[in-house]
C-alpha atoms as a PDB file:
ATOM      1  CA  UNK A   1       0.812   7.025 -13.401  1.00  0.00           C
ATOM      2  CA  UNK A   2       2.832   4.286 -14.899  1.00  0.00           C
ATOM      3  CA  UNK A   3       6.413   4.880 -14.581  1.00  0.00           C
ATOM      4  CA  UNK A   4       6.208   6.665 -11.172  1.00  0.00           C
ATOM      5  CA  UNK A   5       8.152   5.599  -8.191  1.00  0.00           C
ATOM      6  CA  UNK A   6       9.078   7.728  -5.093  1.00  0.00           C
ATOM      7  CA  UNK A   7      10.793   4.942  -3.106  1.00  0.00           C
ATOM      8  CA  UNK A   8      14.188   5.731  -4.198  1.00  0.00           C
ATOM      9  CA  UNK A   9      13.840   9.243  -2.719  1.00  0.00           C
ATOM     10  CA  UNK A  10      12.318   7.326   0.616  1.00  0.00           C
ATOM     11  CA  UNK A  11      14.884   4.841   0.549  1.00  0.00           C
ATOM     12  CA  UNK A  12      17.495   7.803   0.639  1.00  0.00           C
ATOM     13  CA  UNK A  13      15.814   9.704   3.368  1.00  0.00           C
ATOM     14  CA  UNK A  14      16.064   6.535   5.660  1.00  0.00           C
ATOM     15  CA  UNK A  15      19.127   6.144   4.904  1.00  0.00           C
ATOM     16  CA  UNK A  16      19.961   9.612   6.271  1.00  0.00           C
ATOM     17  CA  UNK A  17      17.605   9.393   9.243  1.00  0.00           C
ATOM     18  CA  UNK A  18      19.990   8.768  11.604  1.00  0.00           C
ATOM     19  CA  UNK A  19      22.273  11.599  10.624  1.00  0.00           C
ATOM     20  CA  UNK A  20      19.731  13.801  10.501  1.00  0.00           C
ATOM     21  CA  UNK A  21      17.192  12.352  13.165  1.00  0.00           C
ATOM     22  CA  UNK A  22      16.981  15.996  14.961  1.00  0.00           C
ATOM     23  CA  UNK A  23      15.750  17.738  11.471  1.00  0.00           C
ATOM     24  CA  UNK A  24      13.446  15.160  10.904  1.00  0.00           C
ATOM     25  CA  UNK A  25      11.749  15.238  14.476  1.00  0.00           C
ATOM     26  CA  UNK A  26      11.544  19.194  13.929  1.00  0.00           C
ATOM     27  CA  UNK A  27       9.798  18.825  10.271  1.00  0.00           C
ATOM     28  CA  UNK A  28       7.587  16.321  12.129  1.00  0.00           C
ATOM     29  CA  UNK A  29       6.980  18.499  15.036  1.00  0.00           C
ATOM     30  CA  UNK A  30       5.739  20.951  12.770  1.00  0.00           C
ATOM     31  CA  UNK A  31       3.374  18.482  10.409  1.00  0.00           C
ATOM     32  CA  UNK A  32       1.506  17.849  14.068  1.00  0.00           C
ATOM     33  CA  UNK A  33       1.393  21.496  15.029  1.00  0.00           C
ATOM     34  CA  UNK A  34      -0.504  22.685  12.005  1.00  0.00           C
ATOM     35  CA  UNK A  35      -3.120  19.178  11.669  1.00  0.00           C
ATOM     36  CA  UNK A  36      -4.011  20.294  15.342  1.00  0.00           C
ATOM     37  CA  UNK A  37      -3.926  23.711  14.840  1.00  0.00           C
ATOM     38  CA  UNK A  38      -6.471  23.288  11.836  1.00  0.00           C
ATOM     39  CA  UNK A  39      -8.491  20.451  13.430  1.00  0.00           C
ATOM     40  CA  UNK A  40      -7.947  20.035  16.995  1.00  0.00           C
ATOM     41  CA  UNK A  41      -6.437  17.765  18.976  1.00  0.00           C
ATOM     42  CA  UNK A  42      -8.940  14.624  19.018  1.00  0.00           C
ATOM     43  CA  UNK A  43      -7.421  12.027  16.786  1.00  0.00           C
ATOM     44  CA  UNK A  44     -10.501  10.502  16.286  1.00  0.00           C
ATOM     45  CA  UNK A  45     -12.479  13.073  14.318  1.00  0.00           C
ATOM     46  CA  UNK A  46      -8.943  15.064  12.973  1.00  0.00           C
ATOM     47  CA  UNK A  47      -7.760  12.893  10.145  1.00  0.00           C
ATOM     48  CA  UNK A  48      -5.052  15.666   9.168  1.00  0.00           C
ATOM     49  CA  UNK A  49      -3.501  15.310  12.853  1.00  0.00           C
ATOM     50  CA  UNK A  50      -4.365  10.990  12.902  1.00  0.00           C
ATOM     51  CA  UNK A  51      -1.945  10.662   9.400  1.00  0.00           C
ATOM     52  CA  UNK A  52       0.792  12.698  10.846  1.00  0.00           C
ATOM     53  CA  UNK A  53       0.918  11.507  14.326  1.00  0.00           C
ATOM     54  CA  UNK A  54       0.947   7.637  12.437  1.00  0.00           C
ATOM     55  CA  UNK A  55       3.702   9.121  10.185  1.00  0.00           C
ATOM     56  CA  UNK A  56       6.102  10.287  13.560  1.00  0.00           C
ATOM     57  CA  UNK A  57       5.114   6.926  14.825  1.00  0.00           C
ATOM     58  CA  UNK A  58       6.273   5.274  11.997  1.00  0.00           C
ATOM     59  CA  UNK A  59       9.565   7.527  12.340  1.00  0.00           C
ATOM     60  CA  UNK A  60       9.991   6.254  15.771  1.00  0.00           C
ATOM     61  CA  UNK A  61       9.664  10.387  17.238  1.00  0.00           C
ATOM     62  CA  UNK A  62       9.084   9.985  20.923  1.00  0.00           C
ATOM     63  CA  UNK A  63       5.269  10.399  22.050  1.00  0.00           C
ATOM     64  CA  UNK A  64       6.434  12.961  24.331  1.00  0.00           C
ATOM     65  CA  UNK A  65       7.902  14.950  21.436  1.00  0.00           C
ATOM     66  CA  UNK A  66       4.335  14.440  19.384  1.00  0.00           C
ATOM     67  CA  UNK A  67       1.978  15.516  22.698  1.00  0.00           C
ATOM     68  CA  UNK A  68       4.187  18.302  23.228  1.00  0.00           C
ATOM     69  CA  UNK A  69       3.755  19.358  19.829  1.00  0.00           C
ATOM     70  CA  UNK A  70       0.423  19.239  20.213  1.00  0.00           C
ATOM     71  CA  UNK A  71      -0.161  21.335  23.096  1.00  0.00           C
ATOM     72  CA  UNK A  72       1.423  24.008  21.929  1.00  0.00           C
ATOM     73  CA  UNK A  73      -0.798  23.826  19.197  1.00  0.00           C
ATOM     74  CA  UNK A  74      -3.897  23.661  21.174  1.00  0.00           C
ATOM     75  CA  UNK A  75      -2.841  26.674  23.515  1.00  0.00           C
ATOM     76  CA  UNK A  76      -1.309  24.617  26.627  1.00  0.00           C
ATOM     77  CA  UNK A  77       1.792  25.343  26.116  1.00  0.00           C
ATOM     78  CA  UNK A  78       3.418  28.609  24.740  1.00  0.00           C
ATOM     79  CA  UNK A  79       4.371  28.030  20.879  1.00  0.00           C
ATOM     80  CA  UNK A  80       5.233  29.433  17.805  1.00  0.00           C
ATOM     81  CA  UNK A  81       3.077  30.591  15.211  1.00  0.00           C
ATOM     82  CA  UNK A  82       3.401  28.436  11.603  1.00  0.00           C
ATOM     83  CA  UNK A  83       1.866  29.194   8.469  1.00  0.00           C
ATOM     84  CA  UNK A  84       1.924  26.552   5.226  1.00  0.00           C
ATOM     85  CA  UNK A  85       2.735  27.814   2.090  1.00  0.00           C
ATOM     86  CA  UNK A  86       3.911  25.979  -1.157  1.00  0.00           C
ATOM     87  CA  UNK A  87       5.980  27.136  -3.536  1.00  0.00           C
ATOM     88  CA  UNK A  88       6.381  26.495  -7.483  1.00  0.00           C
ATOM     89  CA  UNK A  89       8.856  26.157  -9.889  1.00  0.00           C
ATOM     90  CA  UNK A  90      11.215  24.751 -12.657  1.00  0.00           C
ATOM     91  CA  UNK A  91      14.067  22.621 -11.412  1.00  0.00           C
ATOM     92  CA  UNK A  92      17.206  21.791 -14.464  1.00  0.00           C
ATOM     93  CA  UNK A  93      15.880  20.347 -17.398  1.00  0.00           C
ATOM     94  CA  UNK A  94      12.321  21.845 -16.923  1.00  0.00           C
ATOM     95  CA  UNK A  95      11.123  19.572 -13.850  1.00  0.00           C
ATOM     96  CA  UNK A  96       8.335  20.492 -12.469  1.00  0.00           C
ATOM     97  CA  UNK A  97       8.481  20.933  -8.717  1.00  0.00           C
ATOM     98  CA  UNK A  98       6.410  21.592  -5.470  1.00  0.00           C
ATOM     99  CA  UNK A  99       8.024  22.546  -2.208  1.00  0.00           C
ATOM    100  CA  UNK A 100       5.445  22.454   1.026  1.00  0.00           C
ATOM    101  CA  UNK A 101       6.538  24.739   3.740  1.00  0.00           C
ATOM    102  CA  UNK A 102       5.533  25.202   7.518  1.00  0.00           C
ATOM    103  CA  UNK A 103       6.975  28.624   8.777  1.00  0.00           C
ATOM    104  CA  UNK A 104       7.053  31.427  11.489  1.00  0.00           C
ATOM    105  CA  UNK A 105       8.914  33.577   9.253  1.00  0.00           C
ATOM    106  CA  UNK A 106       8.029  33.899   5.479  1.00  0.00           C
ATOM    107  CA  UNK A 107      10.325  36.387   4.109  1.00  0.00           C
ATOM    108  CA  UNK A 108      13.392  34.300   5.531  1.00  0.00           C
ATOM    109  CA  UNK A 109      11.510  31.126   4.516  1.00  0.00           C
ATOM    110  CA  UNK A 110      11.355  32.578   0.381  1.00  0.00           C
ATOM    111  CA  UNK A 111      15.123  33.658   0.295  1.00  0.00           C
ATOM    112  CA  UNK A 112      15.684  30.758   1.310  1.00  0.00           C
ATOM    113  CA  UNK A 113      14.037  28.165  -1.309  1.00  0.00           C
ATOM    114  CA  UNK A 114      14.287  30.983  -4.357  1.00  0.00           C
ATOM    115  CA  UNK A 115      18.464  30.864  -3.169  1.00  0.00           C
ATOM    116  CA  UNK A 116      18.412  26.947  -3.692  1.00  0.00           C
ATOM    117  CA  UNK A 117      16.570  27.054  -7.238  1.00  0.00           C
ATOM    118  CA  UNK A 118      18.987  29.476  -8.436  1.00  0.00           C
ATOM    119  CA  UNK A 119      21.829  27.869  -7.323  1.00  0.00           C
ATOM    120  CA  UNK A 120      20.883  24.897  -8.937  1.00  0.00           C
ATOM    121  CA  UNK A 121      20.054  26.224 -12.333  1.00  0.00           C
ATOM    122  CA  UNK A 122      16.222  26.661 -11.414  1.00  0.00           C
ATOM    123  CA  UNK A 123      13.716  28.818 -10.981  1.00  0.00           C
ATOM    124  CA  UNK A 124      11.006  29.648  -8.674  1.00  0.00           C
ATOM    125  CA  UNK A 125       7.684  30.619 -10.250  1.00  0.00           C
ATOM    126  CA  UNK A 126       4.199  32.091  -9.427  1.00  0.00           C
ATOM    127  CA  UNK A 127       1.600  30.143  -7.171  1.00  0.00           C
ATOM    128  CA  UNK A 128       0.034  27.695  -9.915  1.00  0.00           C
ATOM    129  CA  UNK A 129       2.407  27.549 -12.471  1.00  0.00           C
ATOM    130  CA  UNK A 130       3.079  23.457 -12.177  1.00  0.00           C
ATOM    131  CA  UNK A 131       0.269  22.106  -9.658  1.00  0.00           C
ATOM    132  CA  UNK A 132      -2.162  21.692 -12.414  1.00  0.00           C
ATOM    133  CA  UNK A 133       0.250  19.004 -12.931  1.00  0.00           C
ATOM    134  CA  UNK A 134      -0.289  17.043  -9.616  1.00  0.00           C
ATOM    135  CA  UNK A 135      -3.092  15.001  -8.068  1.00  0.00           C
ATOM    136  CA  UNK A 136      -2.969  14.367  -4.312  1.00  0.00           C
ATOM    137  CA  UNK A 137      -3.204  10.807  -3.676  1.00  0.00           C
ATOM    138  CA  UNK A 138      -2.495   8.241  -0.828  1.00  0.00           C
ATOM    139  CA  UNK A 139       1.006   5.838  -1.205  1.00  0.00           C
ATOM    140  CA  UNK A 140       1.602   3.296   0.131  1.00  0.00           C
ATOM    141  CA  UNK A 141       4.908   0.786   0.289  1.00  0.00           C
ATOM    142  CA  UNK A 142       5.137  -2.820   0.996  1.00  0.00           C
ATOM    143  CA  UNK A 143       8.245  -4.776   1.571  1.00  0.00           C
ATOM    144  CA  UNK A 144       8.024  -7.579  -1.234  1.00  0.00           C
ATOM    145  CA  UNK A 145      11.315  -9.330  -0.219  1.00  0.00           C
ATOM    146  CA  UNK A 146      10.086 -11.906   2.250  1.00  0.00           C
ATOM    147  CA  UNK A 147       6.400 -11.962   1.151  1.00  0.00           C
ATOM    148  CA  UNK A 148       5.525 -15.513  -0.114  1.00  0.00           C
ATOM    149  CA  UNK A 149       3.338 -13.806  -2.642  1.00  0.00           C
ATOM    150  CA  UNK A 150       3.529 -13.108  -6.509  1.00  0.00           C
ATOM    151  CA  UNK A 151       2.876  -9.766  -8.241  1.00  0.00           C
ATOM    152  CA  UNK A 152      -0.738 -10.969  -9.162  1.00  0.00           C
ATOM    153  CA  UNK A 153      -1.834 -12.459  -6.295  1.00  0.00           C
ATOM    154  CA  UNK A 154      -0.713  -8.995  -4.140  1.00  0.00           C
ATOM    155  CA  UNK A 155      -2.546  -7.311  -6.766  1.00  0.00           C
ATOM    156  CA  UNK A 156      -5.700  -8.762  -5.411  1.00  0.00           C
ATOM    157  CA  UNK A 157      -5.477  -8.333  -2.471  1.00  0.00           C
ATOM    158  CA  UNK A 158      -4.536  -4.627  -3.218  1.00  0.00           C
ATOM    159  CA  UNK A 159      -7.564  -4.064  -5.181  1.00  0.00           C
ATOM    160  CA  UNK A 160      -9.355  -5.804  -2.771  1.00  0.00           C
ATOM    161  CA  UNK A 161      -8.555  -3.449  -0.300  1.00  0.00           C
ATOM    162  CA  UNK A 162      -9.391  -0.436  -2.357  1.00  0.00           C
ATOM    163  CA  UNK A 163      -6.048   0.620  -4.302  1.00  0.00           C
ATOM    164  CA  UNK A 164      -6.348   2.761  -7.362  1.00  0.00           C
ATOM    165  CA  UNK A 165      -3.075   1.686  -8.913  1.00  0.00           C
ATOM    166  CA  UNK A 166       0.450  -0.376  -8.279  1.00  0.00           C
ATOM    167  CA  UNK A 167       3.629   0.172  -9.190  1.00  0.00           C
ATOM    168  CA  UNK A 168       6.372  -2.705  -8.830  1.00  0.00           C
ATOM    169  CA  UNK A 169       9.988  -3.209  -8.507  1.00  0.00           C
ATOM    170  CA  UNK A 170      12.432  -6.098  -6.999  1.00  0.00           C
ATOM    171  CA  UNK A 171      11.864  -4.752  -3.467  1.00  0.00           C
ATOM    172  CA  UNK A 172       8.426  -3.097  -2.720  1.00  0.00           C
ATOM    173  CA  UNK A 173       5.301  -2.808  -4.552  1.00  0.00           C
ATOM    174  CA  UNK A 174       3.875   0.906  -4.772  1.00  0.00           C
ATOM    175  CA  UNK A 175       0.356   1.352  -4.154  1.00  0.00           C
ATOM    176  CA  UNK A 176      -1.958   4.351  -4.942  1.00  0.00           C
ATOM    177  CA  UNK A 177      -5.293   5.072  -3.977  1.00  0.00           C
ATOM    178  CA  UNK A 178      -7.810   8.261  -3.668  1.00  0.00           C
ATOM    179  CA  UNK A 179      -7.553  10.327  -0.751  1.00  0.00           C
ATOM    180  CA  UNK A 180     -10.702   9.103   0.420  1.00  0.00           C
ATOM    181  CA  UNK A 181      -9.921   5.736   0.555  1.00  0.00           C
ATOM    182  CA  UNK A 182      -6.201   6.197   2.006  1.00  0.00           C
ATOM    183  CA  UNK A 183      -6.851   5.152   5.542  1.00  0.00           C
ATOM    184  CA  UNK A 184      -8.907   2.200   4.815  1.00  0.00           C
ATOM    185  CA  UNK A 185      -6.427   0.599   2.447  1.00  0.00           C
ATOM    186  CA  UNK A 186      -3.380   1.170   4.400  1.00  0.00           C
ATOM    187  CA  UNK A 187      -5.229  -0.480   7.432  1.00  0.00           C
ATOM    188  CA  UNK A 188      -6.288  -3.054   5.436  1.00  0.00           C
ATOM    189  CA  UNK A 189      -2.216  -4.084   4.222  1.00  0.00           C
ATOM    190  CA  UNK A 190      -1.140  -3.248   7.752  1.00  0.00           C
ATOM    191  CA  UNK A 191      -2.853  -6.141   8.750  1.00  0.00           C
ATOM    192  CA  UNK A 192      -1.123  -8.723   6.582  1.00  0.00           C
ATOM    193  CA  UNK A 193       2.282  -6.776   4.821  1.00  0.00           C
ATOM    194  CA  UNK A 194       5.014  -4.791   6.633  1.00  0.00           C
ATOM    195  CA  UNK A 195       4.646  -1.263   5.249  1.00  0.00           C
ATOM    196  CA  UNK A 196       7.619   0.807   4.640  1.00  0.00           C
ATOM    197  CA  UNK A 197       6.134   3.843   4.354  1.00  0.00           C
ATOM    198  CA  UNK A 198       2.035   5.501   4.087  1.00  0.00           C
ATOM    199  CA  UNK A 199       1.700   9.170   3.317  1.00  0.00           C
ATOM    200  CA  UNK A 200      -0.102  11.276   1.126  1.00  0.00           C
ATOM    201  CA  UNK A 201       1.294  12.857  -1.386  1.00  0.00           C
ATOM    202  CA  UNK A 202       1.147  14.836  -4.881  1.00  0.00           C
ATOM    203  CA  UNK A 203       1.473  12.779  -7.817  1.00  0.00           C
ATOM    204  CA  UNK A 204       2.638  14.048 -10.830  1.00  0.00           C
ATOM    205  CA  UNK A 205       0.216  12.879 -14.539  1.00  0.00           C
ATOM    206  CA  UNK A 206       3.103  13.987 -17.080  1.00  0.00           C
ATOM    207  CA  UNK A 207       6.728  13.002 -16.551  1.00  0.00           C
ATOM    208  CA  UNK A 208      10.171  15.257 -17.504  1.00  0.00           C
ATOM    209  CA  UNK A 209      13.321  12.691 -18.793  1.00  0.00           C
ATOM    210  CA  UNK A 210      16.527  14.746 -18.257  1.00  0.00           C
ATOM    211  CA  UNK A 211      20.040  13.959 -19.482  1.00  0.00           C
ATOM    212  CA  UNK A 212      21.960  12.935 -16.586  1.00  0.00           C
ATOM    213  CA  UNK A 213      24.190  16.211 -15.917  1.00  0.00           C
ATOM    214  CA  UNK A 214      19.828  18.028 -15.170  1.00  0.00           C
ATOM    215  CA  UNK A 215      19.558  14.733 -13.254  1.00  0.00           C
ATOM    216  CA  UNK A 216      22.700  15.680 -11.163  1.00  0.00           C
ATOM    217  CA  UNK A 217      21.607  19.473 -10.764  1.00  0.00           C
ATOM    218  CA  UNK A 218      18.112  18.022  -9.710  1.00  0.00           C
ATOM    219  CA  UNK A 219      19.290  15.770  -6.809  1.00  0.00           C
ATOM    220  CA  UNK A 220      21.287  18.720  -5.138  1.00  0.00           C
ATOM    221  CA  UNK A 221      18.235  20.811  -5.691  1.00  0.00           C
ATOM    222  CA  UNK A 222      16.238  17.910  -3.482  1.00  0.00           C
ATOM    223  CA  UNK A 223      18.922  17.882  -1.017  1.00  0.00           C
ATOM    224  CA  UNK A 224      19.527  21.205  -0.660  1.00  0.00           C
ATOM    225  CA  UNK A 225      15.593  22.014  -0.269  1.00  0.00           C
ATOM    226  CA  UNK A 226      15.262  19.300   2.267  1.00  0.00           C
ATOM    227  CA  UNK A 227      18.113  20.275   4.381  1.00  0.00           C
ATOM    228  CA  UNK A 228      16.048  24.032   4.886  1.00  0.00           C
ATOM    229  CA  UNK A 229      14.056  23.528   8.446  1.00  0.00           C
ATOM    230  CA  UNK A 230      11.167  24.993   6.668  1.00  0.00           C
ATOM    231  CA  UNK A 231      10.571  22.312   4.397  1.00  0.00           C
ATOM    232  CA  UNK A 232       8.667  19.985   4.821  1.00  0.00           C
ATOM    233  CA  UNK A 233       7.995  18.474   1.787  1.00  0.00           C
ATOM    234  CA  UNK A 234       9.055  18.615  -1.931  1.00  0.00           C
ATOM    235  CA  UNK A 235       7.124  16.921  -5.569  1.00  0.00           C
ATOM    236  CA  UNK A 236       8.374  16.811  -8.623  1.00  0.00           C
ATOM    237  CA  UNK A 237       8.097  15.097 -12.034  1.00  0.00           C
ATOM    238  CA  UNK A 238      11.567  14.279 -12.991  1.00  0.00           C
ATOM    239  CA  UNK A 239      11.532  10.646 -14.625  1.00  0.00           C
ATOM    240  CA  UNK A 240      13.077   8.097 -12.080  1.00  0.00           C
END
């Protein structure tokens, strides 16, 4: 895992959040329909529907925007009908990439992500043609800036908690752990670190250096997927 890092890519989207707080509320919206859909709506014993509902939280979405999505999911309130689907391919310079969907129409949804990779000297490929190259895993970031802590004594406490792995930089520290343990570690760092973000996610085991022109072509892929309604989430392996 050594060399990973997705906070530049988080950084970015906060960055954008206010431009595009609407799309994000939507994607959101969407994340919550399906964990209730799947699980039902009692947070306690749906951990699917617990992580995204903490997630729009941590997005500041409205709670009447989350129980709203919610009951429609749950049948008290007319909704639409989403399905999840991912979809794999080869980004410029032979990145591997994942793209998680949640849509009501999947013919429209296809165009429109097989459109983007072609435009940006890709291509979209059969259903397990780079996943065997991702683990899911939790992730976890903690503002380092005003901690009073060094690197090894954060480590500690990390491992402590539960972490698999940590990744560092100037600003954050990166922490990975098993699915499993996800919840318990990220409660666990809540309690003494400001977070900056806790999701899970797919990590990538092999990583693709590009020169810098694929690096280019790879960025407007990312934007251009994430700007699609229907996306809702994309992985790739593209050395950062």
């Amino acid at each position: 895992m050594a060399g990973h890092s997705k906070w530049h890519n988080i950084r970015h989207k906060k960055n954008a959040k206010d431009a595009k707080r609407g799309k994000i509320f939507m994607k959101l919206a969407k994340e919550i329909y399906m964990a209730a859909k799947q699980g039902g709506a009692d947070l306690e014993t749906n951990a699917a529907l617990r992580l995204a509902v903490d997630k729009a939280k941590g997005n500041n979405m409205p709670n009447d925007n989350i129980e709203r999505a919610i009951n429609k999911a749950t049948g008290n309130v007319d909704g639409e009908n989403y399905e999840e689907f991912t979809y794999e391919g080869y980004g410029p310079g032979g990145v591997a990439v994942m793209v998680d969907v949640l849509t009501d129409n999947k013919n429209r949804t296809a165009s429109e992500v097989r459109h983007a990779f072609s435009k940006n000297n890709g291509n979209l490929g059969e259903n397990g043609c780079v996943s065997f190259m991702f683990h899911r895993k939790g992730y976890i970031v903690v503002d380092r800036t005003e901690l009073d802590l060094d690197e090894d004594e954060f480590m500690l406490e990390a491992i402590e908690a539960g972490c698999e792995e940590i990744e560092t930089n100037e600003e954050v520290f990166e922490v990975f752990t098993e699915p499993a343990d996800f919840e318990s570690v990220r409660d666990t760092l809540k309690e003494k670190f400001k977070l900056e973000a806790a999701e899970m996610t797919m990590v990538p085991d092999t990583y693709t250096e590009v020169p810098e022109d694929h690096s280019e072509e790879m960025e407007k892929l990312i934007d251009m997927l994430e700007d699609l309604d229907d996306v809702q989430e994309i992985h790739h392996n593209m050395q950062q």
